[in-house]
Structures are given as C-alpha cells and as structure tokens.
C-alpha atoms as a PDB file:
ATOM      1  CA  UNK A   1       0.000   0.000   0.000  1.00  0.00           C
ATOM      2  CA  UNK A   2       1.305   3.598  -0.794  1.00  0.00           C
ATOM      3  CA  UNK A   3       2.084   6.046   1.900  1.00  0.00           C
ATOM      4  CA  UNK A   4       1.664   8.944  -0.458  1.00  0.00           C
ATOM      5  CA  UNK A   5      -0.088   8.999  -4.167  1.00  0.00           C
ATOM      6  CA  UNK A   6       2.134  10.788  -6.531  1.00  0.00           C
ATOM      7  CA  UNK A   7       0.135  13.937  -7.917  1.00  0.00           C
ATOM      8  CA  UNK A   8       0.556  14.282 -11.348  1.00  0.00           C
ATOM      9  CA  UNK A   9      -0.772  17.880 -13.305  1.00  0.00           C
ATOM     10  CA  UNK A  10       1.400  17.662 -15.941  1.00  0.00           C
ATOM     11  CA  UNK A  11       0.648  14.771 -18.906  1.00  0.00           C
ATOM     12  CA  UNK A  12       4.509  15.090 -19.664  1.00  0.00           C
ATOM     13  CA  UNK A  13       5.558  14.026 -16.268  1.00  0.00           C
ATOM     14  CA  UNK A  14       2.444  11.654 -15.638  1.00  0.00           C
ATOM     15  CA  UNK A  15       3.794   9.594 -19.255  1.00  0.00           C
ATOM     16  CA  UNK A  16       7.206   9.301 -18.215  1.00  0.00           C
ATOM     17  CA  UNK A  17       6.472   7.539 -14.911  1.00  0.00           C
ATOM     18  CA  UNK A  18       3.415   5.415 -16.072  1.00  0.00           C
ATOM     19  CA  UNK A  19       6.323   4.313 -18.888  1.00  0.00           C
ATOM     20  CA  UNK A  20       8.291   3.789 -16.175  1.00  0.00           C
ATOM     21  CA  UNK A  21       6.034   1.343 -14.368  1.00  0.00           C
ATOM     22  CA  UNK A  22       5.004  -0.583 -17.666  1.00  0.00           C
ATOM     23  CA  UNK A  23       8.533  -0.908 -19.438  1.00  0.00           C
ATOM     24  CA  UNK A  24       9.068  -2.786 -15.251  1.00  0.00           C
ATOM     25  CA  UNK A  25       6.182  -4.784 -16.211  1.00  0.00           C
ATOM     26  CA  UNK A  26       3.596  -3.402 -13.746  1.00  0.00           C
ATOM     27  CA  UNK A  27       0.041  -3.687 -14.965  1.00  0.00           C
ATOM     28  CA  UNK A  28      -1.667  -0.229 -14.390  1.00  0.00           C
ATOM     29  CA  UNK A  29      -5.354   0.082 -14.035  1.00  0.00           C
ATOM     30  CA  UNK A  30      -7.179   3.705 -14.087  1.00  0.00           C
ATOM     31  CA  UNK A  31      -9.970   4.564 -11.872  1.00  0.00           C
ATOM     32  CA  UNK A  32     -11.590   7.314 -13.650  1.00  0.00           C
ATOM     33  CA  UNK A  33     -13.557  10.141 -11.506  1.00  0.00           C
ATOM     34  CA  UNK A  34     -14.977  13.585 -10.824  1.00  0.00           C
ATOM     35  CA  UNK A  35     -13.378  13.799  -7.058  1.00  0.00           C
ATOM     36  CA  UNK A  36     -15.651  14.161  -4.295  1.00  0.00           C
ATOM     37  CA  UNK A  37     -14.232  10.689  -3.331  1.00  0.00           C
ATOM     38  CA  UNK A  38     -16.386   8.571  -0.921  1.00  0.00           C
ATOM     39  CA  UNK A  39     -16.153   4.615  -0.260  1.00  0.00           C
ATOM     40  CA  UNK A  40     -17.473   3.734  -3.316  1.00  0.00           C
ATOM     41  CA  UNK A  41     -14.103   5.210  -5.405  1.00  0.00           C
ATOM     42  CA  UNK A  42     -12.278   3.579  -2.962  1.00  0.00           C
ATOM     43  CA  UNK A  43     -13.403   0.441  -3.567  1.00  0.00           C
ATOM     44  CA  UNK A  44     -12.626   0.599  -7.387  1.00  0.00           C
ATOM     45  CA  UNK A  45      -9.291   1.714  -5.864  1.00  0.00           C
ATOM     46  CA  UNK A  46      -9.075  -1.814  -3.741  1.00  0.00           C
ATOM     47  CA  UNK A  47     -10.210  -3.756  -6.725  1.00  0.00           C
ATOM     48  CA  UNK A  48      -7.616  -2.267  -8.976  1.00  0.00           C
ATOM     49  CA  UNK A  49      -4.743  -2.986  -6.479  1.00  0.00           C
ATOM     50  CA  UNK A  50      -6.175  -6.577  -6.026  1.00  0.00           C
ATOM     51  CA  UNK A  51      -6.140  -7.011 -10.105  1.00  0.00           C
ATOM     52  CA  UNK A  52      -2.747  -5.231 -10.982  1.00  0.00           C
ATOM     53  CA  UNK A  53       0.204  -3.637  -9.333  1.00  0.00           C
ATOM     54  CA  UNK A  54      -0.137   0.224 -10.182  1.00  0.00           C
ATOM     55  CA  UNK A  55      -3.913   2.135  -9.954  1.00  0.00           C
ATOM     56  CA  UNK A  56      -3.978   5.854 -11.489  1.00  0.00           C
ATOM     57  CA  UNK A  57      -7.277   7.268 -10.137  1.00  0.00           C
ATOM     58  CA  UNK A  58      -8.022  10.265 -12.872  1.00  0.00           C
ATOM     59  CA  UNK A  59      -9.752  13.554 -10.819  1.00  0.00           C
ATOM     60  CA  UNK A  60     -11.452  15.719 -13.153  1.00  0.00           C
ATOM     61  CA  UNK A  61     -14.793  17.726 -13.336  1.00  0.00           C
ATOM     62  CA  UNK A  62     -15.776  17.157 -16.969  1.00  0.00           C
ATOM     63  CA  UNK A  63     -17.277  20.534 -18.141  1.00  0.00           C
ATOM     64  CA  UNK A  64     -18.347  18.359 -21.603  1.00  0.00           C
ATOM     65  CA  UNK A  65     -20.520  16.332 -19.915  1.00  0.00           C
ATOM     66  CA  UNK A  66     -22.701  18.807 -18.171  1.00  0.00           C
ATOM     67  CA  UNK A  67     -25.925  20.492 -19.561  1.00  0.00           C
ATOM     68  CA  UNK A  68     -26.214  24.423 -19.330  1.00  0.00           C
ATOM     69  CA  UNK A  69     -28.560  24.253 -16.321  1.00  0.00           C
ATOM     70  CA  UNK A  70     -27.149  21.065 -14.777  1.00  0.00           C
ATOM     71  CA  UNK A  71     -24.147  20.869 -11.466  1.00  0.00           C
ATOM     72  CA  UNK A  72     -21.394  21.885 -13.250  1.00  0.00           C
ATOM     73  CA  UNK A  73     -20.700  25.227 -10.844  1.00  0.00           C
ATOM     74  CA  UNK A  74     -21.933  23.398  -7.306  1.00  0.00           C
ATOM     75  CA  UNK A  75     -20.754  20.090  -7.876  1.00  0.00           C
ATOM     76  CA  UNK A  76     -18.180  18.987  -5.003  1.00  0.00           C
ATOM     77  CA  UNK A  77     -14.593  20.075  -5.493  1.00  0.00           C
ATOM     78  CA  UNK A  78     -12.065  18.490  -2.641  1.00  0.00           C
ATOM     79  CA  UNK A  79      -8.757  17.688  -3.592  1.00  0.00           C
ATOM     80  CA  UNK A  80      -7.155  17.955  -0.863  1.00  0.00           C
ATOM     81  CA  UNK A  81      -9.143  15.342   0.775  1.00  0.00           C
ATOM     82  CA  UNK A  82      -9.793  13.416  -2.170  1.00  0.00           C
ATOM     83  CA  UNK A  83      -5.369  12.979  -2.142  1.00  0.00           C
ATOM     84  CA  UNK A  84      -5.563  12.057   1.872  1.00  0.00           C
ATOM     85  CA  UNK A  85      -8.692   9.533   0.772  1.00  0.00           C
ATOM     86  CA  UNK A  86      -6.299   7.824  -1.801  1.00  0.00           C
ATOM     87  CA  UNK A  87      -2.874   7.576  -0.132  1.00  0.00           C
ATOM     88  CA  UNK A  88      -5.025   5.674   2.577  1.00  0.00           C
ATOM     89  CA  UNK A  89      -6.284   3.601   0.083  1.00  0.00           C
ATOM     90  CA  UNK A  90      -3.076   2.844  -1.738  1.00  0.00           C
ATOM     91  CA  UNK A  91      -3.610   4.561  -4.857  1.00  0.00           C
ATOM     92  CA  UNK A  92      -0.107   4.955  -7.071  1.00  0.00           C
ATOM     93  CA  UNK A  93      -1.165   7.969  -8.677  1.00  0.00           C
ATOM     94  CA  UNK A  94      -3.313  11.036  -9.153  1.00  0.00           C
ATOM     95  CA  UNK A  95      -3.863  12.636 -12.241  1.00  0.00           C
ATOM     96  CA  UNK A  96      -5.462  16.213 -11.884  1.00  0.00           C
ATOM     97  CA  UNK A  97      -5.220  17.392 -15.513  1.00  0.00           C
ATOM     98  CA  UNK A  98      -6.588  21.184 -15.834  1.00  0.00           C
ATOM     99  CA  UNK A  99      -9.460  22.134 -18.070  1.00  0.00           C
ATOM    100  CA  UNK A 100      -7.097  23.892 -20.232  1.00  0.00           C
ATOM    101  CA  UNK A 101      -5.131  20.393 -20.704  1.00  0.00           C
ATOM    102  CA  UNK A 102      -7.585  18.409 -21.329  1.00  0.00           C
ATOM    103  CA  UNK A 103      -9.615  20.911 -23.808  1.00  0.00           C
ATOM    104  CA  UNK A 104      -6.989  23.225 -25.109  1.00  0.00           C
ATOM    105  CA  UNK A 105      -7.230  26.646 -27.198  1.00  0.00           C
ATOM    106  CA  UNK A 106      -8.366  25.041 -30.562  1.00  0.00           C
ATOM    107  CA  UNK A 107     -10.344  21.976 -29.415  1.00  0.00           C
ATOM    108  CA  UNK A 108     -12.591  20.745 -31.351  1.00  0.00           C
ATOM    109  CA  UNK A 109     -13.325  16.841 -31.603  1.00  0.00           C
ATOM    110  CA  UNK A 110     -15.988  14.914 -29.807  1.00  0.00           C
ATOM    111  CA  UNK A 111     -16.850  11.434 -29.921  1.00  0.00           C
ATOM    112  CA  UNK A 112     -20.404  10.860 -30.835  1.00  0.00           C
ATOM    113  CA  UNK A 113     -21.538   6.757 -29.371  1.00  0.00           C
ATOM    114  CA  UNK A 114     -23.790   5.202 -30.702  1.00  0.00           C
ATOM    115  CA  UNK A 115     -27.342   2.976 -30.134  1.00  0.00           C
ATOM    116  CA  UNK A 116     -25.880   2.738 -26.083  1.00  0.00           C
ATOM    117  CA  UNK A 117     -26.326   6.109 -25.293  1.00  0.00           C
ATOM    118  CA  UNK A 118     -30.002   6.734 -26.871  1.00  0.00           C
ATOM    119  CA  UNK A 119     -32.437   7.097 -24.509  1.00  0.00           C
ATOM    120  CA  UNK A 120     -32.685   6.978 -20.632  1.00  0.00           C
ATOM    121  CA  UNK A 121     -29.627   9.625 -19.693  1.00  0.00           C
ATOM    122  CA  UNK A 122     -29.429  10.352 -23.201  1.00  0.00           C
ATOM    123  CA  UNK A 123     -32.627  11.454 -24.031  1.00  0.00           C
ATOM    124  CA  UNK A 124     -32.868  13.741 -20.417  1.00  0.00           C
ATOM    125  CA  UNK A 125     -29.197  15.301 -20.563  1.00  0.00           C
ATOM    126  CA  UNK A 126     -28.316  15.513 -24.647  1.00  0.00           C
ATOM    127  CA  UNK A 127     -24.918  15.904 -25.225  1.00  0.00           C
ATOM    128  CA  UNK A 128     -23.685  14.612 -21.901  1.00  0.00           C
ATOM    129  CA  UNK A 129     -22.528  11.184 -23.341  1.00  0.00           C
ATOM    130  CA  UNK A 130     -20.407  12.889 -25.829  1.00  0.00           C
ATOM    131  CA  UNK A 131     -18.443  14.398 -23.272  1.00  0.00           C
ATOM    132  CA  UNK A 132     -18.463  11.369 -21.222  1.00  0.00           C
ATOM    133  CA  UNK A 133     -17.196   9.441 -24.308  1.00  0.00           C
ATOM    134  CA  UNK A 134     -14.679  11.633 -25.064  1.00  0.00           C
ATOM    135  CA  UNK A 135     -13.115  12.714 -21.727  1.00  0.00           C
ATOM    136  CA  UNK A 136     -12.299   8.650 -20.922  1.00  0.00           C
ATOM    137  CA  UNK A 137     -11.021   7.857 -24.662  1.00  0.00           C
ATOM    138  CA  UNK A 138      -8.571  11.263 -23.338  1.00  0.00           C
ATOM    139  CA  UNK A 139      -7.833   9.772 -20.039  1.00  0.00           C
ATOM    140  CA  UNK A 140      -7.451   5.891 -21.464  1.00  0.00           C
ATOM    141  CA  UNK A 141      -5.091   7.476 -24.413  1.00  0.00           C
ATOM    142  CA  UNK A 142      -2.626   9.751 -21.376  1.00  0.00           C
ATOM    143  CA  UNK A 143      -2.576   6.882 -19.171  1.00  0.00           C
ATOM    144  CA  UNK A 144      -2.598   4.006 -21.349  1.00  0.00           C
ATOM    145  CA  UNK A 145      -3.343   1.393 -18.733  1.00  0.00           C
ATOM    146  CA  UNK A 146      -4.348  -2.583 -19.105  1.00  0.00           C
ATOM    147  CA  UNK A 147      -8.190  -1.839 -17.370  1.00  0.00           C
ATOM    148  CA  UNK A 148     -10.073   0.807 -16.498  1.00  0.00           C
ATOM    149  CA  UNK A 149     -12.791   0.200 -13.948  1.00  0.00           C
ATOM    150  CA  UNK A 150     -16.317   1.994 -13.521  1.00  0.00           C
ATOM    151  CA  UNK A 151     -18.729   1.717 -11.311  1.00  0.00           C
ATOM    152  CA  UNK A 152     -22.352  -0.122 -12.309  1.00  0.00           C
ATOM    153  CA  UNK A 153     -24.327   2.641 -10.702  1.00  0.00           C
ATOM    154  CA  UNK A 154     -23.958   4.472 -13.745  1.00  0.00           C
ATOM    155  CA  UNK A 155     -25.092   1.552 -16.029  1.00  0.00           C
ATOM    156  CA  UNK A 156     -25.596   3.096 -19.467  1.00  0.00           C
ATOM    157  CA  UNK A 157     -22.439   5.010 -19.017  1.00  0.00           C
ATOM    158  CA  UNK A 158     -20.494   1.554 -18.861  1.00  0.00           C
ATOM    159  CA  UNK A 159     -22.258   0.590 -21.602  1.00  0.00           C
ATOM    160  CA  UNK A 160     -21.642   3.547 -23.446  1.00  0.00           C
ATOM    161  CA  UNK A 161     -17.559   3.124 -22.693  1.00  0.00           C
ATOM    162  CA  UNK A 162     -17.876  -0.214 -23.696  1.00  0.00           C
ATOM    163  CA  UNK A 163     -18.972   0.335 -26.913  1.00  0.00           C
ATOM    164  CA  UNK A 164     -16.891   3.372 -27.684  1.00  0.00           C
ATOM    165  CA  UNK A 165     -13.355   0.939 -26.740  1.00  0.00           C
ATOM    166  CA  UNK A 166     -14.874  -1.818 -28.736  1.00  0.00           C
ATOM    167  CA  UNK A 167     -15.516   0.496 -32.094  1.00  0.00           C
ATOM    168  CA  UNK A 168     -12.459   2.722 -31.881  1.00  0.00           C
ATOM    169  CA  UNK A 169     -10.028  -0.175 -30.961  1.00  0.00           C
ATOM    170  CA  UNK A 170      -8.688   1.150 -28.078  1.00  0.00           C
ATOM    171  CA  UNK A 171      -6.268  -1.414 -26.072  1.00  0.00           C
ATOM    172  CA  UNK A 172      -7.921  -1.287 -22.625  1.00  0.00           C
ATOM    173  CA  UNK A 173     -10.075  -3.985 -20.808  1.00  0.00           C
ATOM    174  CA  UNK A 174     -13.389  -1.989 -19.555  1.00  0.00           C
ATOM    175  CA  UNK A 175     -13.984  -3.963 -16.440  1.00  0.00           C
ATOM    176  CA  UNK A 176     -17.635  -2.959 -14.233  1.00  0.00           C
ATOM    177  CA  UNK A 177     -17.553  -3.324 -10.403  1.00  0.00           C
ATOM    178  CA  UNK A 178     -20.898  -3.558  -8.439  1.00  0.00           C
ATOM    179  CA  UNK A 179     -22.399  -0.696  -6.980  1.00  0.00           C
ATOM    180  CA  UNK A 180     -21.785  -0.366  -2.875  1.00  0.00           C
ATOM    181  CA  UNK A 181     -24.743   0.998  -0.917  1.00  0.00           C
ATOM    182  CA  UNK A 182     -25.598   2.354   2.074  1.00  0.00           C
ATOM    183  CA  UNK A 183     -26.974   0.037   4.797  1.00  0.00           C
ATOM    184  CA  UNK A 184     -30.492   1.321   4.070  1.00  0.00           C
ATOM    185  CA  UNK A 185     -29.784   0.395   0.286  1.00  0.00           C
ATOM    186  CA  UNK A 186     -29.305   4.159  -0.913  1.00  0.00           C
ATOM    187  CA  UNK A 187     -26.234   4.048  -4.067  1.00  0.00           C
ATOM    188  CA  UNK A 188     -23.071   5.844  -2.497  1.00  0.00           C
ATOM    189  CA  UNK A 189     -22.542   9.191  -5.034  1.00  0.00           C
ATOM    190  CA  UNK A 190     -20.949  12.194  -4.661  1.00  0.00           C
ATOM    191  CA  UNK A 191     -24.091  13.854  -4.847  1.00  0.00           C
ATOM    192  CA  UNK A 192     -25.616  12.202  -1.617  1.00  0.00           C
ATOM    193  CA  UNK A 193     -24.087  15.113   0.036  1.00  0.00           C
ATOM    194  CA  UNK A 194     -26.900  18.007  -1.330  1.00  0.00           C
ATOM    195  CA  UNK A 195     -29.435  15.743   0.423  1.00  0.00           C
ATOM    196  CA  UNK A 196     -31.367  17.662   3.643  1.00  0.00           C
ATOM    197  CA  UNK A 197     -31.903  15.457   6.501  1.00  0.00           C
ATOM    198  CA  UNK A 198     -35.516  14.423   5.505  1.00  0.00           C
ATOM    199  CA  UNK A 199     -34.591  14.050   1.766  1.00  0.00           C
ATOM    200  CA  UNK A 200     -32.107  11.761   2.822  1.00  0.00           C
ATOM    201  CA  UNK A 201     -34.572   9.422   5.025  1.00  0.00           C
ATOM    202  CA  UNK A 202     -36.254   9.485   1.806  1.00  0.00           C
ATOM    203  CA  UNK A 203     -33.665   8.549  -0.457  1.00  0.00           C
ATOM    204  CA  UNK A 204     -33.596   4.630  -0.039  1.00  0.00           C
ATOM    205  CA  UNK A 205     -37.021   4.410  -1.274  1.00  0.00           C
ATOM    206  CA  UNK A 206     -35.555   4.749  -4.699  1.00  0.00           C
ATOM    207  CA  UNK A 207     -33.357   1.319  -4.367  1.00  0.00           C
ATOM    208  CA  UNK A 208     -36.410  -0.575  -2.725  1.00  0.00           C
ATOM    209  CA  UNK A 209     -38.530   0.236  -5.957  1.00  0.00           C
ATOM    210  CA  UNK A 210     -36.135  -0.735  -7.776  1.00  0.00           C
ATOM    211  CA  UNK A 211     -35.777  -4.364  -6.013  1.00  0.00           C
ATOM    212  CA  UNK A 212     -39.212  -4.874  -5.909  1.00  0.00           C
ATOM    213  CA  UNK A 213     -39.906  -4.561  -9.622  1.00  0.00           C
ATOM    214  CA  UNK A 214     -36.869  -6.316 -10.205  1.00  0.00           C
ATOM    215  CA  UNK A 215     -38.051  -9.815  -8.325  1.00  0.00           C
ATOM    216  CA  UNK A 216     -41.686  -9.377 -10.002  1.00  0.00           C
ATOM    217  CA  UNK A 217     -39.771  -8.931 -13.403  1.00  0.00           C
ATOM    218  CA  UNK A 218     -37.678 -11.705 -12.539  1.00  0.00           C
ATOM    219  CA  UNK A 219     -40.832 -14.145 -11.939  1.00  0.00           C
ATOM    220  CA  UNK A 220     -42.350 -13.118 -15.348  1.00  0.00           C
ATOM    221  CA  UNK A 221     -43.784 -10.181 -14.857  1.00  0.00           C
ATOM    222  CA  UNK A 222     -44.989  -7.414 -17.706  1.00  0.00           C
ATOM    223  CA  UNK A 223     -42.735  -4.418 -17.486  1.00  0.00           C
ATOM    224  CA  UNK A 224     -45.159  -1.675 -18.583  1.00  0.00           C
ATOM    225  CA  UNK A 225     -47.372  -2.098 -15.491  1.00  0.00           C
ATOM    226  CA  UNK A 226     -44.871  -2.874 -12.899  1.00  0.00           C
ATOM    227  CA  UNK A 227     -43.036   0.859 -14.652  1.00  0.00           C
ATOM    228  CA  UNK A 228     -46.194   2.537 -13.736  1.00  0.00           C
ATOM    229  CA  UNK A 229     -46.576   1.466 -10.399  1.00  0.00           C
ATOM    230  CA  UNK A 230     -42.730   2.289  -9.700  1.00  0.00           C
ATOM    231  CA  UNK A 231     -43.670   5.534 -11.253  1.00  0.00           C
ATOM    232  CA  UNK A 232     -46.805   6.392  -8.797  1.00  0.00           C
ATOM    233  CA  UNK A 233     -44.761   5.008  -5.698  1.00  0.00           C
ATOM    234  CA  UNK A 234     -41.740   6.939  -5.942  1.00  0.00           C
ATOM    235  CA  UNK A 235     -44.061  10.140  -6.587  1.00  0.00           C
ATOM    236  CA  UNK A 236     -45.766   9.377  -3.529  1.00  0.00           C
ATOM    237  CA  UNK A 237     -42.721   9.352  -1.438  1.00  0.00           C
ATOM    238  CA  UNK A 238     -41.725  12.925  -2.561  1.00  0.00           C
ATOM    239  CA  UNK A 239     -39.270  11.834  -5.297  1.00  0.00           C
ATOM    240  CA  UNK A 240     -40.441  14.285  -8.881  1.00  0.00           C
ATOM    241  CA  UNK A 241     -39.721  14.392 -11.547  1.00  0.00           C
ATOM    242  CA  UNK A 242     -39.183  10.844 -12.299  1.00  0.00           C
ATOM    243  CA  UNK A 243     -37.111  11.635 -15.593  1.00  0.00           C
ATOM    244  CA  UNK A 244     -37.140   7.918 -16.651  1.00  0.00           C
ATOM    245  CA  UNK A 245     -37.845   4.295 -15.196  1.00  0.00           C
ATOM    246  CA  UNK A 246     -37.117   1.513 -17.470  1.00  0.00           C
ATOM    247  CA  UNK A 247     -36.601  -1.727 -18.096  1.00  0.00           C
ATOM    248  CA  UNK A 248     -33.610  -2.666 -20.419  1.00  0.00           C
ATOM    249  CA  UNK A 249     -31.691  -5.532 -21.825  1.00  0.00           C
ATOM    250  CA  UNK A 250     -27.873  -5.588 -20.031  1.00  0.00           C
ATOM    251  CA  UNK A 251     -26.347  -6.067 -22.967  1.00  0.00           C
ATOM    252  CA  UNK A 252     -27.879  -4.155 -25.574  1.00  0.00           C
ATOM    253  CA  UNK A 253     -30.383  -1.718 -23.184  1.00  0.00           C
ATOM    254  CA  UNK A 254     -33.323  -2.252 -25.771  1.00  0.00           C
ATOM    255  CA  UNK A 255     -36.108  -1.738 -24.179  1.00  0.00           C
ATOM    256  CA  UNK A 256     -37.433  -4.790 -22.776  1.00  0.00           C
ATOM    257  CA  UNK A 257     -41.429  -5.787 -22.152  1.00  0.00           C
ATOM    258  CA  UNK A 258     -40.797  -8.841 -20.477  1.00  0.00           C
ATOM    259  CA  UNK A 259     -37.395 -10.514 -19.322  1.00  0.00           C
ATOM    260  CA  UNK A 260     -35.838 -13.597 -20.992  1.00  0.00           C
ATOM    261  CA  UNK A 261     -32.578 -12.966 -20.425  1.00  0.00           C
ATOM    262  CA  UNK A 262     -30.344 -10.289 -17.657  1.00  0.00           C
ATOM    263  CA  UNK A 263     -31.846  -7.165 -18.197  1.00  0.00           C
ATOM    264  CA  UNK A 264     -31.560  -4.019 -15.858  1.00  0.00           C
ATOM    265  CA  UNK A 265     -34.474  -1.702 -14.182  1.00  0.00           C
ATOM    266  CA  UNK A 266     -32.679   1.930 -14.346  1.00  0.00           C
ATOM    267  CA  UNK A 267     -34.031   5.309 -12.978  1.00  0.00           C
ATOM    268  CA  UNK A 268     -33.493   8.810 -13.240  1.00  0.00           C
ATOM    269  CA  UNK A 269     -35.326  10.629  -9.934  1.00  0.00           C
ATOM    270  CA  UNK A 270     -35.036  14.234  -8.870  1.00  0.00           C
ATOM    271  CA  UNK A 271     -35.578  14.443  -4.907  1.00  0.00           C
ATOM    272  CA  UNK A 272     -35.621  17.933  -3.986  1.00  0.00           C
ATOM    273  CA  UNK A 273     -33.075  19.636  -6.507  1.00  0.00           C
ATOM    274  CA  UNK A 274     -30.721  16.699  -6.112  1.00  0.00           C
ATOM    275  CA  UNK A 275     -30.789  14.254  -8.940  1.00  0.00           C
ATOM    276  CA  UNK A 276     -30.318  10.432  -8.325  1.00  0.00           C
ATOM    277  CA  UNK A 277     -29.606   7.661 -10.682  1.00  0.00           C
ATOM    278  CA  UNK A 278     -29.552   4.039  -9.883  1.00  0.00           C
ATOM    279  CA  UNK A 279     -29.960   0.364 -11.369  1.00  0.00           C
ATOM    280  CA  UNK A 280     -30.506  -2.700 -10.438  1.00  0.00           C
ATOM    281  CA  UNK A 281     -30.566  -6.685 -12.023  1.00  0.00           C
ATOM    282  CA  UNK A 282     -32.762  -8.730 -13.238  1.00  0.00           C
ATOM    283  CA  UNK A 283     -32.147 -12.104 -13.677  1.00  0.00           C
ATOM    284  CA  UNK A 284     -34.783 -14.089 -14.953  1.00  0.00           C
ATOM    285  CA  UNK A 285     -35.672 -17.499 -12.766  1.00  0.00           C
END
C-alpha cells in the first residue's frame, strides 16, 4: 500500500512515470472520476490494487458532460481530501489534468456513441454522453493502462464506454464493479451530500422500488405495469420528476417488455433539486 499517491498535473511528467512502471512490467489500471471521493471510489481503488500492481485514479470535473442548467458550478470540489482519501487507500497515482489540458485553445473533436447512449440519460441530458465518451477515450489514451474500472451505478455510461473501446479499438479492458450501498440500500454518489436530513430518510425508497420490480420482473412479470406502479410510488414518497424508469436488456439496453434474459431496471429521480440515478438486475428465474 502507498504512503503517499504521486500527484501528477502535468501529462509530460504523468507519461514518463506510467512508462516507467510498464517498461518494469507493472500492470496499471485507471480509476476514472470527478473527485468528491467517498467509499465507493475507494473500492474501485481496492479492486484495482487486487487485479494489478499500479492504480492511477483520474480527478477531473468534466465541463463536456454537463448540460447548461445542470451541477457543473456546485458540484463537489475536494482535492485535498480526495489525495488524503487515496494515499489511505493505496492509490499509485493522481492525475489532476486542468481544463485547459484536457480541452486546449483550438479543441474541437468529440466522440459521438452510438445505439448505447439513446435514450434513458441520453434522451434527459443531450450531449452529456459525448463528453463522457470523449473525456475517458482522453484519459485511457494519457494513461494508457491494461483496465479501467467503472462503477455499475452508472449503467448506461459503462455501456456507453464499452462500446466506444470496442468500435475505436482502443487497447484497454473496460472492467464494471458492483455498486456499494448504504446500509439502508441508498447508491453511495458524490451527490448524496446536497441531500437535507428528511430528503435523505427518503432517499432509499428509490433502491427498494427498484428491487421490488426487479423480483416481479424476474418471476415473469410485464414491465409496462410494474413501470407505472414504480412511477406512482416513488411520486408518492416525494421523489419528482421521475425523468425515466425503465426496463432494459444488459447487454444491448433495448427496451425490454418482459425478461428472458439479464436485463436491468434503471431510474433517473429528482428528490428535492438533487438528482439520483440508480440500477438494479434482473435475472430471470
């Protein structure tokens, strides 16, 4: 385990060492995130010591990937912590590119996926997975590492990675780690933090919804009425707008009216002015 993460702000100086670890042989996963760090990064941290010698955890607020009336301003911004968080954890290195590195004077390219990113967050935030595509085919190209993990809790953003590595050829193994919840079921996120006291008693509500349709969906279930009662319950605990609650194929996220194979149940929830995503599996019996 590392006693201190090496901070790296510079992609010149962040190359030369990374080189320096793979021409040794190390295998060197990246942890892409935004910062605001809680236990869920650091468990992508402990699975990407446990599955190669060197983890790079990327800490960068995406501007790209953020509608004009979305968190871009407000969201959380710790480094400080988020560095303590990760020498704890035994991360290698931090890499804290600048907006002006990542999107310098003259920038002008964007990666546009494809069928994975229609609908759900798509169709609610346009543009964002464009800038989520392209930020991570950045941060796989400066660090060049074996894997790069992400978190399941943002499902059709794996998906979306996925299918951007597979299509452009890029040499990186996309590997998805399991969301890790609260006790009370609640998805850790960095944005847990804008929730009030009540909203927060509120909160696991969403998850519970979420399991319930997904054992009725596993037994056989229709999807369409099951959506509607998710719908009506989640409204009746306080959550609104419900921007989306679906039921989607894992693999492909078509839409699904009935499960045959794994497929996923994904929302999109405002509670109070604090948007919450989560998703959970169905696995037909």
């Amino acid at each position: 385990m590392s006693d201190t993460t090496l901070r790296f702000d510079t992609l010149e100086a962040l190359r030369a060492r990374v080189d320096a670890w793979r021409q040794g042989g190390d295998r060197i996963v990246l942890v892409p995130t935004m910062g605001a760090l809680h236990a869920g990064h650091l468990a992508l941290v402990a699975h990407a010591k446990a599955i190669g010698r060197r983890a790079v955890v990327s800490i960068f607020v995406n501007p790209t990937q953020f509608g004009p009336n979305e968190d871009f301003a407000r969201y959380p911004r710790d480094t400080e912590t988020d560095l303590g968080l990760l020498s704890r954890a035994g991360a290698d290195a931090a890499w804290l590119p600048s907006v002006e590195t990542m999107y310098p004077s003259g920038f002008s390219t964007r990666i546009e996926p494809g069928p994975a990113a229609e609908g759900l967050c798509g169709a609610v935030r346009p543009g964002h997975f464009s800038g989520v595509a392209t930020v991570v085919t950045k941060l796989i190209n400066q660090v060049r590492p074996d894997v790069a993990l992400f978190g399941e809790k943002d499902f059709q953003q794996l998906q979306v990675i996925r299918s951007v590595v597979r299509d452009l050829d890029l040499a990186v193994t996309i590997e998805g780690v399991p969301t890790l919840r609260e006790t009370d079921g609640l998805a850790l996120s960095s944005r847990n933090r804008y929730l009030a006291p009540r909203e927060r008693e509120t909160a696991p509500r969403l998850h519970a919804v979420l399991a319930d349709m997904a054992g009725r969906l596993a037994q056989g279930a229709e999807a369409a009425p099951l959506v509607a009662e998710g719908v009506a319950a989640l409204e009746a605990a306080g959550f609104g707008p419900v921007q989306y609650l679906e039921v989607r194929d894992a693999q492909t996220l078509a839409p699904v009216a009935r499960v045959e194979r794994e497929a996923r149940v994904l929302v999109a929830a405002y509670l109070g002015r604090t948007r919450l995503i989560d998703n959970v599996a169905v696995v037909p019996v």
